[in-house]
N, C-alpha and C. Protein backbone atom coordinates (compact mmCIF):
# COMPACT_ATOMS: atom_id res chain seq x y z
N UNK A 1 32.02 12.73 32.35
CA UNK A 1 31.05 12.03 31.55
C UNK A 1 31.48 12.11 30.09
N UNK A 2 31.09 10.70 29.50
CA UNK A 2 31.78 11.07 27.74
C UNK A 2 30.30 10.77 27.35
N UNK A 3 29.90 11.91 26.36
CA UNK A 3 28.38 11.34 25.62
C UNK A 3 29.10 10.33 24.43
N UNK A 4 28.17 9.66 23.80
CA UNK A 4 29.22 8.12 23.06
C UNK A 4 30.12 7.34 23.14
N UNK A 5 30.20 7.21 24.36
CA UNK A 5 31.61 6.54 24.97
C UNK A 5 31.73 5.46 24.66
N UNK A 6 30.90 4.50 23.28
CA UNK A 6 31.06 3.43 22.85
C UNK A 6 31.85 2.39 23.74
N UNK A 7 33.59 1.51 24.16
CA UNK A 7 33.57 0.77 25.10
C UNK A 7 34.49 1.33 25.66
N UNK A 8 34.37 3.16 26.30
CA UNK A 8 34.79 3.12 27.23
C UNK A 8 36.43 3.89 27.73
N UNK A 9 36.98 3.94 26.26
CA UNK A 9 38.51 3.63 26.31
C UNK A 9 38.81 5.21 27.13
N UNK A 10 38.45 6.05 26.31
CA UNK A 10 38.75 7.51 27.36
C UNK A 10 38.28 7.45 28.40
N UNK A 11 37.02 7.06 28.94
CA UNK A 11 36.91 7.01 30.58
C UNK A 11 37.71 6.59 31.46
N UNK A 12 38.90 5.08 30.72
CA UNK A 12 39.28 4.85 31.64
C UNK A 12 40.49 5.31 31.97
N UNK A 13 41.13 6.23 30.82
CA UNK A 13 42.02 7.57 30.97
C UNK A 13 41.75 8.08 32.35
N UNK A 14 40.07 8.63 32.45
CA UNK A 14 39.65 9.55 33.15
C UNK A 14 39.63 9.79 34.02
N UNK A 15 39.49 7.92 34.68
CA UNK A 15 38.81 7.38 35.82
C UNK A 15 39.82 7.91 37.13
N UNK A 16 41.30 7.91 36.30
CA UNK A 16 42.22 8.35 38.21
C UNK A 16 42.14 10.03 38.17
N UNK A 17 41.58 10.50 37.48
CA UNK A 17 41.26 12.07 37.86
C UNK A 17 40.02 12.39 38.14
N UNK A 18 39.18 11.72 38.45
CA UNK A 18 37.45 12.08 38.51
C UNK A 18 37.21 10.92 39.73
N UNK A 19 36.19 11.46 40.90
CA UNK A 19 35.39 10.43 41.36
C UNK A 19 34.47 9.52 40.57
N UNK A 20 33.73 10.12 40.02
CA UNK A 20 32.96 9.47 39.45
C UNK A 20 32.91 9.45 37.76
N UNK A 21 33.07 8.12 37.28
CA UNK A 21 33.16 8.59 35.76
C UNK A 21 32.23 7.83 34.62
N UNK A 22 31.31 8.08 33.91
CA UNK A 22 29.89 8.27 33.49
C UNK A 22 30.08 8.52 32.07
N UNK A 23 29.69 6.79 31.14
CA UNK A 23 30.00 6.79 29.47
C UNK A 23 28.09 6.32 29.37
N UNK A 24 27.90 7.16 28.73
CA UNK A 24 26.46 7.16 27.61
C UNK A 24 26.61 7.10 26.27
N UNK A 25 26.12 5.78 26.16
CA UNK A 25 26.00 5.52 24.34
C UNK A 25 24.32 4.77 24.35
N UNK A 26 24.04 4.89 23.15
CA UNK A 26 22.99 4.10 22.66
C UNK A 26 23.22 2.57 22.86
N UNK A 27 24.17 2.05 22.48
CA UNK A 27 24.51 0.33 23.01
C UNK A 27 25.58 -0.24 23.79
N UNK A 28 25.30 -0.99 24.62
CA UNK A 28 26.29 -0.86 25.40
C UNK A 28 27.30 -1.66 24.95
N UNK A 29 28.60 -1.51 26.53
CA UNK A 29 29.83 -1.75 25.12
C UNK A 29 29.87 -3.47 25.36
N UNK A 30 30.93 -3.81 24.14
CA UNK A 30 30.78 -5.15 23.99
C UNK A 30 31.39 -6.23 24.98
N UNK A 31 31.98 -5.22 26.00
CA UNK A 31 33.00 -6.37 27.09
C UNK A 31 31.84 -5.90 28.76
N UNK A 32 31.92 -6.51 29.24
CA UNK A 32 31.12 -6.48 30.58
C UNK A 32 31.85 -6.37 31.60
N UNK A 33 32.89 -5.77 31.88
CA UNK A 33 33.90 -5.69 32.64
C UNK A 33 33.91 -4.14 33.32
N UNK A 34 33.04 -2.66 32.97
CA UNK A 34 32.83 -1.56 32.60
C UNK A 34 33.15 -1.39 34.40
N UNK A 35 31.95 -1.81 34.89
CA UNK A 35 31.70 -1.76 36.35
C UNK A 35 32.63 -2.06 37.00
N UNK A 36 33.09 -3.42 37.21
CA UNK A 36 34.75 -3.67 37.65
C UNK A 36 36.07 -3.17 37.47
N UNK A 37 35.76 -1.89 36.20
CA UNK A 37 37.02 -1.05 35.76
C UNK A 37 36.80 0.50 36.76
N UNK A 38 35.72 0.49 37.62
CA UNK A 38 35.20 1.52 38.06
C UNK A 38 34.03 2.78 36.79
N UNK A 39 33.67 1.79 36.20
CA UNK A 39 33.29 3.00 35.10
C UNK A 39 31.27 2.98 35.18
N UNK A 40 30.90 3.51 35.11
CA UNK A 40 28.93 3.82 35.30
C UNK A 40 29.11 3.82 33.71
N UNK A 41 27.82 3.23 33.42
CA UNK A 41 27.27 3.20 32.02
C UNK A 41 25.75 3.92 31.78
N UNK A 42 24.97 4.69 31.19
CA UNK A 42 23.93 4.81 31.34
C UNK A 42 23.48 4.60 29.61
N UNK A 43 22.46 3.88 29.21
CA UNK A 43 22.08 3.66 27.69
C UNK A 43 20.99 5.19 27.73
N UNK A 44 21.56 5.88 26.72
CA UNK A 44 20.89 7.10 26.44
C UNK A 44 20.87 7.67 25.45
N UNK A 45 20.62 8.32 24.42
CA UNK A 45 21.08 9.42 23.19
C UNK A 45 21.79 10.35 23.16
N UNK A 46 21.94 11.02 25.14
CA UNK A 46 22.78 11.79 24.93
C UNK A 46 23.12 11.96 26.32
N UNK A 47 22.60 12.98 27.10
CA UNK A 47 22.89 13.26 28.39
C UNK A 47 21.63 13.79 29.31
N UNK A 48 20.88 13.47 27.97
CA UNK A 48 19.47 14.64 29.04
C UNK A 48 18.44 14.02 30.18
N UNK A 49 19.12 12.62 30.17
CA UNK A 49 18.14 11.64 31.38
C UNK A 49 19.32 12.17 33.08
N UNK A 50 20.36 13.15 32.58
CA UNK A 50 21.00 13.13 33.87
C UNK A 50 20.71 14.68 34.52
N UNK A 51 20.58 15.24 35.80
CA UNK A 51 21.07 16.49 35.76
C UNK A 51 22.03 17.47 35.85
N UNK A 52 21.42 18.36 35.50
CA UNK A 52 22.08 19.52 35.00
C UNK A 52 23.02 20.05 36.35
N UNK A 53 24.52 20.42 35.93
CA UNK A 53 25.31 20.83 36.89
C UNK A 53 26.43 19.60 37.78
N UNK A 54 26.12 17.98 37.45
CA UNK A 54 26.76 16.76 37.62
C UNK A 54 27.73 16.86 37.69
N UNK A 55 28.58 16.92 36.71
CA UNK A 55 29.91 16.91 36.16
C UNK A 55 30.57 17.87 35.67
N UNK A 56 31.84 17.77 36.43
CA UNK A 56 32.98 18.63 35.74
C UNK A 56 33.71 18.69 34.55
N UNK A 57 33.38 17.58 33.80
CA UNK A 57 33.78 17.82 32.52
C UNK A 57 32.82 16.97 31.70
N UNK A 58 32.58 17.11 30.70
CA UNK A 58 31.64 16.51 29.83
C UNK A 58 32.29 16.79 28.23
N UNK A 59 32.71 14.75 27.88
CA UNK A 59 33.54 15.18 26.89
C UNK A 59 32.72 14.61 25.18
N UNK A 60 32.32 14.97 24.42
CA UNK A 60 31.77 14.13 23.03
C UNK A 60 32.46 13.42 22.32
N UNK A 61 32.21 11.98 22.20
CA UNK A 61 32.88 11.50 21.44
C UNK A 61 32.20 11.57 19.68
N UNK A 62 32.32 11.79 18.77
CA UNK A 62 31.83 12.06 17.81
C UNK A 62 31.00 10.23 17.47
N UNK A 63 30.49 10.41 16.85
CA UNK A 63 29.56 9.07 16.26
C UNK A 63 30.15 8.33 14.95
N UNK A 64 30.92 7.30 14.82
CA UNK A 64 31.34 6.92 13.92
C UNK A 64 30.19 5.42 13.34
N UNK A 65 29.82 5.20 11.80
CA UNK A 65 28.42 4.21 11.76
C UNK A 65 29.06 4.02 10.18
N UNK A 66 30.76 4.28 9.81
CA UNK A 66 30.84 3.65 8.39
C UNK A 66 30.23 4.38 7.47
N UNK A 67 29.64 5.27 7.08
CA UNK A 67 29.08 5.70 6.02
C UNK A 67 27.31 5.37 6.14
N UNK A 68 26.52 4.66 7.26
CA UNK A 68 26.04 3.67 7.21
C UNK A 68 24.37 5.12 7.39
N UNK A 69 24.95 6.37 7.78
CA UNK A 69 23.86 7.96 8.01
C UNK A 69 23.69 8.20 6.83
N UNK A 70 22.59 8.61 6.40
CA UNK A 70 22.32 9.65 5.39
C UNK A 70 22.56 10.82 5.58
N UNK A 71 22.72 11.49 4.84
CA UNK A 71 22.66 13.11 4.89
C UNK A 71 21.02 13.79 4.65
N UNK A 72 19.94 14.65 5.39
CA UNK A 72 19.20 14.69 5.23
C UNK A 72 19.29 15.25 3.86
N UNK A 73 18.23 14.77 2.76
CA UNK A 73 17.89 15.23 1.65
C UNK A 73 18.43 14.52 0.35
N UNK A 74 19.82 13.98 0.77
CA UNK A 74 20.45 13.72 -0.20
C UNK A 74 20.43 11.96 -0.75
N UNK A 75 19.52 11.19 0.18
CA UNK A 75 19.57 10.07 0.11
C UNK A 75 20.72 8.92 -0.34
N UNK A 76 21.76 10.00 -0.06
CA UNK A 76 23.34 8.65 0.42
C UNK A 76 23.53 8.65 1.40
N UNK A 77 24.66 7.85 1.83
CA UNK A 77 25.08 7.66 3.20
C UNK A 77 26.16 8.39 3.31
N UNK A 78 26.47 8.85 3.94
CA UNK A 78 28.08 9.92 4.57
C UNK A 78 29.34 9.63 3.96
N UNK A 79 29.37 7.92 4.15
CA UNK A 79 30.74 7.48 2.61
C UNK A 79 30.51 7.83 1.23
N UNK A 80 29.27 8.36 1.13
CA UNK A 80 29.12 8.59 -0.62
C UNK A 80 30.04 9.50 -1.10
């Protein structure tokens, strides 16, 4: 499972070493082909709609948004 797996690209690394292989992002990705590549999609924030003990590896992709986050308190965005 990749939490942010935006469209996918490491899963499909993943896919000939894993039965089953499982990308969660907030939007899904922009090509519709996911399912036909063998890949499960679930729209989530993170991982906590799945249970516990699933998967053998569980990888994070970090969140990339451009500068576009604030930093709490500081009222810029992350490019500032």
């Amino acid at each position: 499972m990749e939490i942010g797996a935006g469209n996918f690209g490491n899963l499909l690394e993943l896919r000939g070493e894993f039965g089953l292989v499982v990308g969660t992002d907030l939007f899904r990705p922009a090509t519709s082909d996911w399912r036909e590549k063998g890949i499960e999609f679930v729209l989530t924030d993170a991982a906590s709609c799945l249970r516990p003990d699933t998967f053998d590896l569980v990888a994070f992709n970090p969140v990339s948004h451009g500068g576009s986050l604030r930093r709490p308190g500081s009222g810029r965005g992350e490019g500032a």
